[in-house]
Protein backbone atom coordinates (compact mmCIF):
# COMPACT_ATOMS: atom_id res chain seq x y z
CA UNK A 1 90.54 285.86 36.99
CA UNK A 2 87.46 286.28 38.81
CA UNK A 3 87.09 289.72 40.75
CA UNK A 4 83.78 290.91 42.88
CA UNK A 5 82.50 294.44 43.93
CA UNK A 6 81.66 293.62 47.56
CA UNK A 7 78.33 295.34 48.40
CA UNK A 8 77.70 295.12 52.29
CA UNK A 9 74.49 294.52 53.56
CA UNK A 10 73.48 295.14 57.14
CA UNK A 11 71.41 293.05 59.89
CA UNK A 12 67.99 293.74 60.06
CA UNK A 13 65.79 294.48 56.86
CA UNK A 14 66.99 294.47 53.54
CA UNK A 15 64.92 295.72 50.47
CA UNK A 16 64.86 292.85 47.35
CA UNK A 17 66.83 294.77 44.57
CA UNK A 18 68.23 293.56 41.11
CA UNK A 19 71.25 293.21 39.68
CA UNK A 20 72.37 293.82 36.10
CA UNK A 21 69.42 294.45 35.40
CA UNK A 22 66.61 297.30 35.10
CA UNK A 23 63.62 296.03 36.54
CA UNK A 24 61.31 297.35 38.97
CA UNK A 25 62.99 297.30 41.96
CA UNK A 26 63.98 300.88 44.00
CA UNK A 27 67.53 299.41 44.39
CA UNK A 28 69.72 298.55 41.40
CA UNK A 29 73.16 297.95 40.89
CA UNK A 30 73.51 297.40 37.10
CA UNK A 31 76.86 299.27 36.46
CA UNK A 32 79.93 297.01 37.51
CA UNK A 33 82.66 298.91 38.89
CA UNK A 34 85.88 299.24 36.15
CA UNK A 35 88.03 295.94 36.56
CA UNK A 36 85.57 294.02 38.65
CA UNK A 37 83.63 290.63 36.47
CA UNK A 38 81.13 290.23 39.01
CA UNK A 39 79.38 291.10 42.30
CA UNK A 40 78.94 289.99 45.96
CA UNK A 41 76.52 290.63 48.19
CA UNK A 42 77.50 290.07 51.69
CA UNK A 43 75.36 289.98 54.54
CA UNK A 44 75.86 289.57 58.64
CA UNK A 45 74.32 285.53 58.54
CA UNK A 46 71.11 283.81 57.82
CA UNK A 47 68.31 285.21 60.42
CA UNK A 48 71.13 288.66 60.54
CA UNK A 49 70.30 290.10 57.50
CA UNK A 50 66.98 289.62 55.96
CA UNK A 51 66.20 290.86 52.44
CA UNK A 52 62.53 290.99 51.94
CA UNK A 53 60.70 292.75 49.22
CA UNK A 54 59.26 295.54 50.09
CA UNK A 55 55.73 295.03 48.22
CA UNK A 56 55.14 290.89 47.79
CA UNK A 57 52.76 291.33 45.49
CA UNK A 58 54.12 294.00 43.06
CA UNK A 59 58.03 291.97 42.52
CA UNK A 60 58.09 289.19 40.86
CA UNK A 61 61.08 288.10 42.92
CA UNK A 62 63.36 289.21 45.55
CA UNK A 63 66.43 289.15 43.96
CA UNK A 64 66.74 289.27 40.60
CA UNK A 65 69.61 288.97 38.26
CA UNK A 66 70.06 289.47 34.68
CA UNK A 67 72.19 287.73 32.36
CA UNK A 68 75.21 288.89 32.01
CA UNK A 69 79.12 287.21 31.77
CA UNK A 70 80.25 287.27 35.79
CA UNK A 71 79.00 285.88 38.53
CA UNK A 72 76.77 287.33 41.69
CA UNK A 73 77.70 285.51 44.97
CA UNK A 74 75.14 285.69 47.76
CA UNK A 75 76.98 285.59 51.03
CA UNK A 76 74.97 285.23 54.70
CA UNK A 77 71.54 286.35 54.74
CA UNK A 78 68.14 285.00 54.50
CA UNK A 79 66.20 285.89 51.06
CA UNK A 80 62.11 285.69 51.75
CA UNK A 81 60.14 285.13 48.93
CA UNK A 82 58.32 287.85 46.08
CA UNK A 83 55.52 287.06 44.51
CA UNK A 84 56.57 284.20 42.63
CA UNK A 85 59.80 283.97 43.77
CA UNK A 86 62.75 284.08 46.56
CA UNK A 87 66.05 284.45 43.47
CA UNK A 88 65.50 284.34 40.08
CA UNK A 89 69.11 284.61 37.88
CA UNK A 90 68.89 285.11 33.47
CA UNK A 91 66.37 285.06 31.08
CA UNK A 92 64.95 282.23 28.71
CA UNK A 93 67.52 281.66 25.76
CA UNK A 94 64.87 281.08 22.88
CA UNK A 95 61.67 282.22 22.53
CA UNK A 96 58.73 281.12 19.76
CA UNK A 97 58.79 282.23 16.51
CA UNK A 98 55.38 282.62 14.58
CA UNK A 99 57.48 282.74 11.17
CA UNK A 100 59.46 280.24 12.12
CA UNK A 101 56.72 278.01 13.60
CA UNK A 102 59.33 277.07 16.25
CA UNK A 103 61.06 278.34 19.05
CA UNK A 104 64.30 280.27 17.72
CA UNK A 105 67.74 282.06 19.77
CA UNK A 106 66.25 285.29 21.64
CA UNK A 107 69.83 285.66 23.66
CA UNK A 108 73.19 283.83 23.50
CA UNK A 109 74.76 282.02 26.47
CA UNK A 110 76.87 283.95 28.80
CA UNK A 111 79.73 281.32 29.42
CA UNK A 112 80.53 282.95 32.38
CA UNK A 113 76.92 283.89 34.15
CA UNK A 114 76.65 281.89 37.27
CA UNK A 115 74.72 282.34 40.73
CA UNK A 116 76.79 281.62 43.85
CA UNK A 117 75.49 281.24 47.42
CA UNK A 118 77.10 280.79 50.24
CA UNK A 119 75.31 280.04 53.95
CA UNK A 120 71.88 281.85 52.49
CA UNK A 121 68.68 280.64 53.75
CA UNK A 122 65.28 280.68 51.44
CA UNK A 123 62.02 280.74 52.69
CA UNK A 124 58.46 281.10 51.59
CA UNK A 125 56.64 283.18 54.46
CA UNK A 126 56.10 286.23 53.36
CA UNK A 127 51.76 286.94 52.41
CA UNK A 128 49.92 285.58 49.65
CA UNK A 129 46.63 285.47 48.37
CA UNK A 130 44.75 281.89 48.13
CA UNK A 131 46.44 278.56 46.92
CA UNK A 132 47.45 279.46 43.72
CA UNK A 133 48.42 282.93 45.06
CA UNK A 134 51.68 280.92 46.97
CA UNK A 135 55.09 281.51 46.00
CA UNK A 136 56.20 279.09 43.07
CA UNK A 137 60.08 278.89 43.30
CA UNK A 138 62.65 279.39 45.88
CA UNK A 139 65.35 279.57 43.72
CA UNK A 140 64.88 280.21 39.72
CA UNK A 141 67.38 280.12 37.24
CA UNK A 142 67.89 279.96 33.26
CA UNK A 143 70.95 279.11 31.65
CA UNK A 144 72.73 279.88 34.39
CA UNK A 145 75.84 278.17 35.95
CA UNK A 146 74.58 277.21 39.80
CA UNK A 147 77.00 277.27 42.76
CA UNK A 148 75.39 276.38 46.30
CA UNK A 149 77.47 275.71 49.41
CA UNK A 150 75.39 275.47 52.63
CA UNK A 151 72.05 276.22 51.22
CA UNK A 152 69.52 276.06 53.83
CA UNK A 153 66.06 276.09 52.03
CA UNK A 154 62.80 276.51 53.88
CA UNK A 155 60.09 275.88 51.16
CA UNK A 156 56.74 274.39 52.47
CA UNK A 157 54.95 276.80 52.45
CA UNK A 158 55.67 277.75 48.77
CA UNK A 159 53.58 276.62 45.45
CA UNK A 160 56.11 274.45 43.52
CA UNK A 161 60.23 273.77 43.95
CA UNK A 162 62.53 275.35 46.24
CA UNK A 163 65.47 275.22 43.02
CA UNK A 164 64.77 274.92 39.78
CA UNK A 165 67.63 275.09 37.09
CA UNK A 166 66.60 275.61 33.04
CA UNK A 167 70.01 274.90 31.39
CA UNK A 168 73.27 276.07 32.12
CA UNK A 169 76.22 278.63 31.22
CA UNK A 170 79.58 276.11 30.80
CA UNK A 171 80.06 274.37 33.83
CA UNK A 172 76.74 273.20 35.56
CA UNK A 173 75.86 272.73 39.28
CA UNK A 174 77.42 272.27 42.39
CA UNK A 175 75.76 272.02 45.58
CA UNK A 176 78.08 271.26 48.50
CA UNK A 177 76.94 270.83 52.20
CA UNK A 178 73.05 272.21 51.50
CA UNK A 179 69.96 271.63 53.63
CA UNK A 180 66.65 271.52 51.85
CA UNK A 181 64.54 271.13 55.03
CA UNK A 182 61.58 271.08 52.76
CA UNK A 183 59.52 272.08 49.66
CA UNK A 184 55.88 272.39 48.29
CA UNK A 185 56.85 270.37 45.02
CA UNK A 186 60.42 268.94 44.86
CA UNK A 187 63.23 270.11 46.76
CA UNK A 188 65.90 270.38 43.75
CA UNK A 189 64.57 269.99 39.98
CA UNK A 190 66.65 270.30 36.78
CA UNK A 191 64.44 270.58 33.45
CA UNK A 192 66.42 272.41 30.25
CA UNK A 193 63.42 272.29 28.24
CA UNK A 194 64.73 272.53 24.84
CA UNK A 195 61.97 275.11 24.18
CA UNK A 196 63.39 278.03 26.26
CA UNK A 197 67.45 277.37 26.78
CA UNK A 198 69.86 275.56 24.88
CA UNK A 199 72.16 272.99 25.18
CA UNK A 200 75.85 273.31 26.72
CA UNK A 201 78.10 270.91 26.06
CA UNK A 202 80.63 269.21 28.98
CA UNK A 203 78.20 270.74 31.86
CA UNK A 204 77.96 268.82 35.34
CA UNK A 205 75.38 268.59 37.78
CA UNK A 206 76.57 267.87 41.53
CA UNK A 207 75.38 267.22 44.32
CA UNK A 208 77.60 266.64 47.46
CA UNK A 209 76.97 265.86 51.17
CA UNK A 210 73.92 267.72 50.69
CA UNK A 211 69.98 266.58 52.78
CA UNK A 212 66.51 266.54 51.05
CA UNK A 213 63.15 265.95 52.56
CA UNK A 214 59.60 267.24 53.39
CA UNK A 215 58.81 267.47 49.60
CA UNK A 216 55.34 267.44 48.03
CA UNK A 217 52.88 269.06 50.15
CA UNK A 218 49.10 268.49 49.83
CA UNK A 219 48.32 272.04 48.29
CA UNK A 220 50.95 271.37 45.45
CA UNK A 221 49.99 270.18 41.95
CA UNK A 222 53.46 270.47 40.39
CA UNK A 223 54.77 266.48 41.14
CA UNK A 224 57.31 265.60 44.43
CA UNK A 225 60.69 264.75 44.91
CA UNK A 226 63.77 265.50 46.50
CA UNK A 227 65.97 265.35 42.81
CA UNK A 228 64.03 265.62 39.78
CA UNK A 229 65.25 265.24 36.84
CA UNK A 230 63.73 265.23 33.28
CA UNK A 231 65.91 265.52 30.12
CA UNK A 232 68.95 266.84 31.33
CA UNK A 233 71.37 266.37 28.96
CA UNK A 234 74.12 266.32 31.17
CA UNK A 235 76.36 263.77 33.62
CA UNK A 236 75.13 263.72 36.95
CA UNK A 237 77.04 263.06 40.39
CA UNK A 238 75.65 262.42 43.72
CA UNK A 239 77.89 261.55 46.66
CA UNK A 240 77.35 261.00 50.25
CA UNK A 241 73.81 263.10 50.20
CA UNK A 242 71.07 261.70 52.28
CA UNK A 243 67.38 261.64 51.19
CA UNK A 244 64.76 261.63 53.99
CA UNK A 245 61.34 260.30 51.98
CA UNK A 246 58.09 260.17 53.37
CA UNK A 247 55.19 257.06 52.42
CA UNK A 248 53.78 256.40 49.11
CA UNK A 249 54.36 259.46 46.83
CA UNK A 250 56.47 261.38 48.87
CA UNK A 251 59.26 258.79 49.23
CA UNK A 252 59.98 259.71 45.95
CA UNK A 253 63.77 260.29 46.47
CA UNK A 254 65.19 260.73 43.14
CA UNK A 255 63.78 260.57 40.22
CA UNK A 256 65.10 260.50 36.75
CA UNK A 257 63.20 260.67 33.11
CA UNK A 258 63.63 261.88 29.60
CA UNK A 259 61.39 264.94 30.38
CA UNK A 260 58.78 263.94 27.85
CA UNK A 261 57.54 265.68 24.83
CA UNK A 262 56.72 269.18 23.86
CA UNK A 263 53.06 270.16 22.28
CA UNK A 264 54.07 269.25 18.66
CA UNK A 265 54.99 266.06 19.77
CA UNK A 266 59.15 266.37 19.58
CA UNK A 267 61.32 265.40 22.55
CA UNK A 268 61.54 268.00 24.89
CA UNK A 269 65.63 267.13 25.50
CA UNK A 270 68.66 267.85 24.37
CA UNK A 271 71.01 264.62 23.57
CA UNK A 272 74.05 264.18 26.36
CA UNK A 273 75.97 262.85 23.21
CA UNK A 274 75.69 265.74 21.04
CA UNK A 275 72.97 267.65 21.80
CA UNK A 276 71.09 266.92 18.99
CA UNK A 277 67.23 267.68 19.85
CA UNK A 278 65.21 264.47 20.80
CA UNK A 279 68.76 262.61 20.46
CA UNK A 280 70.09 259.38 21.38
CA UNK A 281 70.63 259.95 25.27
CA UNK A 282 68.03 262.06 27.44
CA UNK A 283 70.52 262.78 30.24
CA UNK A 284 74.23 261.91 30.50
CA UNK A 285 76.45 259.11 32.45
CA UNK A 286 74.85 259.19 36.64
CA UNK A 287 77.09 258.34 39.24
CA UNK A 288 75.41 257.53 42.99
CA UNK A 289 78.11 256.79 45.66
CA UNK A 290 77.98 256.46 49.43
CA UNK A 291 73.76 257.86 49.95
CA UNK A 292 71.30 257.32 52.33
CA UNK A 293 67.77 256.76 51.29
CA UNK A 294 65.06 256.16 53.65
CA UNK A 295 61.07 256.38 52.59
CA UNK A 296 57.80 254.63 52.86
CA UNK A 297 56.06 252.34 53.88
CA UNK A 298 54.77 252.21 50.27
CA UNK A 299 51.36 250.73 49.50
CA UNK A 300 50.72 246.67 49.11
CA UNK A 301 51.46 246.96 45.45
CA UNK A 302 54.57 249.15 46.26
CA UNK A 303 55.69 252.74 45.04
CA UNK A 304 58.98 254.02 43.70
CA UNK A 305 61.20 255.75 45.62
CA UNK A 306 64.08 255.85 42.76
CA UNK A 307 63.50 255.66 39.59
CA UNK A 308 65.67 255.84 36.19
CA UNK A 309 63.92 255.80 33.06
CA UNK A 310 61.80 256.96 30.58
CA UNK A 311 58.48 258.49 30.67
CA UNK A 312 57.61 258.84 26.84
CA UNK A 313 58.54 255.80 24.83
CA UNK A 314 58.00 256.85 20.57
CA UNK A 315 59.63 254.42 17.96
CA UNK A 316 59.72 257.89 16.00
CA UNK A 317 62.62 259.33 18.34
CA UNK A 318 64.11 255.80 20.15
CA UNK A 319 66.57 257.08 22.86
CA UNK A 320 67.70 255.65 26.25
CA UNK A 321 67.22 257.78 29.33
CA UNK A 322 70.82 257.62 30.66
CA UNK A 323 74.48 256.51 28.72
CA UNK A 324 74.45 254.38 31.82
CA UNK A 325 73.73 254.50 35.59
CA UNK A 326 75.94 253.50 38.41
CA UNK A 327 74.72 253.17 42.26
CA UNK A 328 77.34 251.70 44.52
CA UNK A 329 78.07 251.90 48.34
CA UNK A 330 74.31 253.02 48.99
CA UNK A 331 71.91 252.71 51.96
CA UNK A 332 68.13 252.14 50.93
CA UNK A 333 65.39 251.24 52.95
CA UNK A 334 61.85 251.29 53.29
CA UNK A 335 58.77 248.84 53.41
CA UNK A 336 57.21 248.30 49.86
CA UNK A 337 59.45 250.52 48.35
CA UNK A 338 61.12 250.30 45.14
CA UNK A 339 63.89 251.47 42.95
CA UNK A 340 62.59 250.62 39.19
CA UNK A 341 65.38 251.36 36.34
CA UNK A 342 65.22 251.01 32.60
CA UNK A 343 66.11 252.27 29.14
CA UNK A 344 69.86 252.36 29.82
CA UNK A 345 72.52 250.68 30.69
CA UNK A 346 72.96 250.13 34.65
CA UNK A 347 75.37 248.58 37.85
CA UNK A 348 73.69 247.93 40.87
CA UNK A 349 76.47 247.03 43.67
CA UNK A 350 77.96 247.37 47.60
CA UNK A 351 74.34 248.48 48.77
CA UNK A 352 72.78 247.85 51.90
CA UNK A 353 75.56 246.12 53.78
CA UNK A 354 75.82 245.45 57.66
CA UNK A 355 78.15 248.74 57.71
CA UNK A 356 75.96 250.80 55.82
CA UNK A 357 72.82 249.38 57.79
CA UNK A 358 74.84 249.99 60.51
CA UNK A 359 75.56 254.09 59.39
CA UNK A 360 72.28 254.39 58.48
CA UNK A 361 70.41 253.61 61.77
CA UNK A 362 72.94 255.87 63.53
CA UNK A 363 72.11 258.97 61.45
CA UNK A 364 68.34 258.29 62.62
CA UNK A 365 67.01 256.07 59.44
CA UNK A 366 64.59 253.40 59.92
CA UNK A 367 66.95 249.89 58.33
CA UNK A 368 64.46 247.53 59.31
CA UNK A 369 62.98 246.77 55.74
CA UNK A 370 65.22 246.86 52.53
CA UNK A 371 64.07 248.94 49.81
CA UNK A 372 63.63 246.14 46.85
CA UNK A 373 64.77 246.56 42.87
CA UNK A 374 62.09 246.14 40.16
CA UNK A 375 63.38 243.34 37.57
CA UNK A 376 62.28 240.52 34.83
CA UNK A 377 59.36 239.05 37.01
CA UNK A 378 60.98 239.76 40.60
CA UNK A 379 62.12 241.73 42.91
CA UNK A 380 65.55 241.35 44.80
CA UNK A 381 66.50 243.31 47.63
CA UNK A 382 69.23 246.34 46.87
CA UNK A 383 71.82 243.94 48.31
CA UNK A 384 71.83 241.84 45.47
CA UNK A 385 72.47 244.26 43.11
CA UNK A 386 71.53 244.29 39.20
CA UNK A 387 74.01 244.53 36.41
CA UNK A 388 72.45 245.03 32.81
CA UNK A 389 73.95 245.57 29.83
């Protein structure tokens, strides 16, 4: 049975501490109470209660949390960014091994360790020094279970994403009602990278009735989109979330790969099937119900706005990027954009129709030009659908 130490925090200025762990912030709270698994932090609202650190350029992040087995909730506050970072939550599983010429356990997972939020705002505003001086992450975790509901995050002015999740504890990530107004990279990113965390097996990643947009600004280097994707290893669920694209690169709504390969050439995934390292499947079974994409216009020779599949193919370590893909019930639209899908088994169906158009344009998206699907030689509106085997 979950049970939190409630720390109150009050409006006005807050100074970034860390939790469960001794770092170099002034404020610490590493000793959990007797009987209590976890803490929460609860402030007076986003804009109320602002916690800011103190010296931007000294703390490496506002909040930061160590590993441990409980949770930290985040309750009604806005959390400005440190130097490289607004929340960062655990530490990199495995680490490299010169003996071992490969990277070997440093830490075990904490089945328990998860990050919870609830109505927090991020934001990248605080000073910085030159481009590369920006803020990189809005929210940072490893190997850490992720729980978001009504995430506001305010991220254009950063470096890279606003979240960015390196494996998980049991369960995954939910995100439930969140607004990712915008980011300097890609709004929500999920990369294990097999060389730092390691596998969990049965973990989900959700995201529900949440908005993305504003991703990839012109002073970012670090790739643009509003879910990214690479080598998850896991099942993935999205369900009635909207993505608001922009033209060419930036419509890149959701993107999906294998995550590539690491600098002595091996897959840089864990298999959804087993989690065997380069294995058959780079990411697990992704469901897409009842979302709105909108994004473009794309160039003549069109751009992708959605794309499945992989980005390294090797006959050394054949996999497929997904155990299979389902989009159903979907709005998307956009001139010379396209959805392009391969390496796994897929089920195009119920997109586009006169009462989605019809949803669509009353939630503000532009429905006059169907986004199209990349196939054998063609390309067929999302209406049609696409069923492969």
């Amino acid at each position: 049975m979950e049970r939190l130490f409630d720390v109150r925090l009050p409006a006005g200025e807050v100074s970034g501490f860390d939790v469960m762990f001794n770092g170099s912030h002034a404020q610490r709270y590493s000793a959990l109470p007797k009987g209590y698994t976890g803490w929460r932090f609860i402030g007076e609202g986003p804009g109320v209660t602002h916690v800011r650190d103190p010296d931007s350029l000294r703390h490496d992040s506002t909040i930061f949390v160590g590993p441990f087995n409980g949770t930290v909730e985040l309750v009604g506050m806005t959390v400005h960014n440190g130097q490289l970072k607004g929340i960062h939550a655990g530490l990199a599983t495995k680490q490299w091994n010169a003996n071992a010429n490969d990277y070997v356990v440093a830490r075990q997972v904490q089945p328990k360790f998860t990050l919870s939020t609830v109505d927090v705002e991020v934001i990248a505003d605080a000073p910085w020094v030159g481009v590369n001086g920006r803020p990189a992450w809005g929210v940072f975790t490893y190997q850490c279970d992720v729980r978001h509901k009504r995430l506001i995050g305010r991220w254009k002015q950063g470096r890279q994403h606003l979240a960015y999740e390196h494996g998980y504890a049991s369960l995954g990530s939910n995100w439930n009602s969140c607004v990712i107004e915008s980011a300097a990279g890609e709004d929500s990113k999920v990369r294990p990278d097999n060389q730092e965390i390691l596998w969990v097996d049965g973990a989900l990643i959700e995201r529900i009735g949440c908005k993305f947009g504003d991703w990839a600004q012109t002073w970012s280097d670090f790739g643009g989109g509003g879910f990214v994707g690479q080598g998850t290893g896991e099942d993935m669920y999205f369900k009635r979330c909207q993505f608001w694209g922009g033209a060419n690169q930036r419509g890149r709504c959701l993107m999906i790969d294998d995550g590539g390969v690491r600098f002595d050439g091996k897959p840089d995934f864990y298999s959804a099937s087993d989690g065997a390292m380069g294995g058959k499947f780079a990411n697990g079974f992704i469901v897409i119900e009842e979302c709105s994409f909108q994004a473009g216009p794309g160039p003549d020779w069109y751009a992708a706005m959605m794309r499945i599949g992989n980005l390294h193919n090797s006959a050394q370590y054949p996999r497929q990027v997904a155990r299979g893909v389902r989009i159903e019930n979907c709005g998307v639209w956009g001139l010379n954009m396209l959805g392009q899908f391969s390496d796994s088994p897929i089920l195009i169906r119920g997109c586009n129709t006169p009462a989605i158009r019809e949803y669509c344009a009353s939630i503000g998206m532009d429905t006059t030009h169907e986004a199209t699907i990349a196939g054998p030689g063609q390309l067929v509106p999302f209406s049609h659908g696409r069923t492969s085997a």
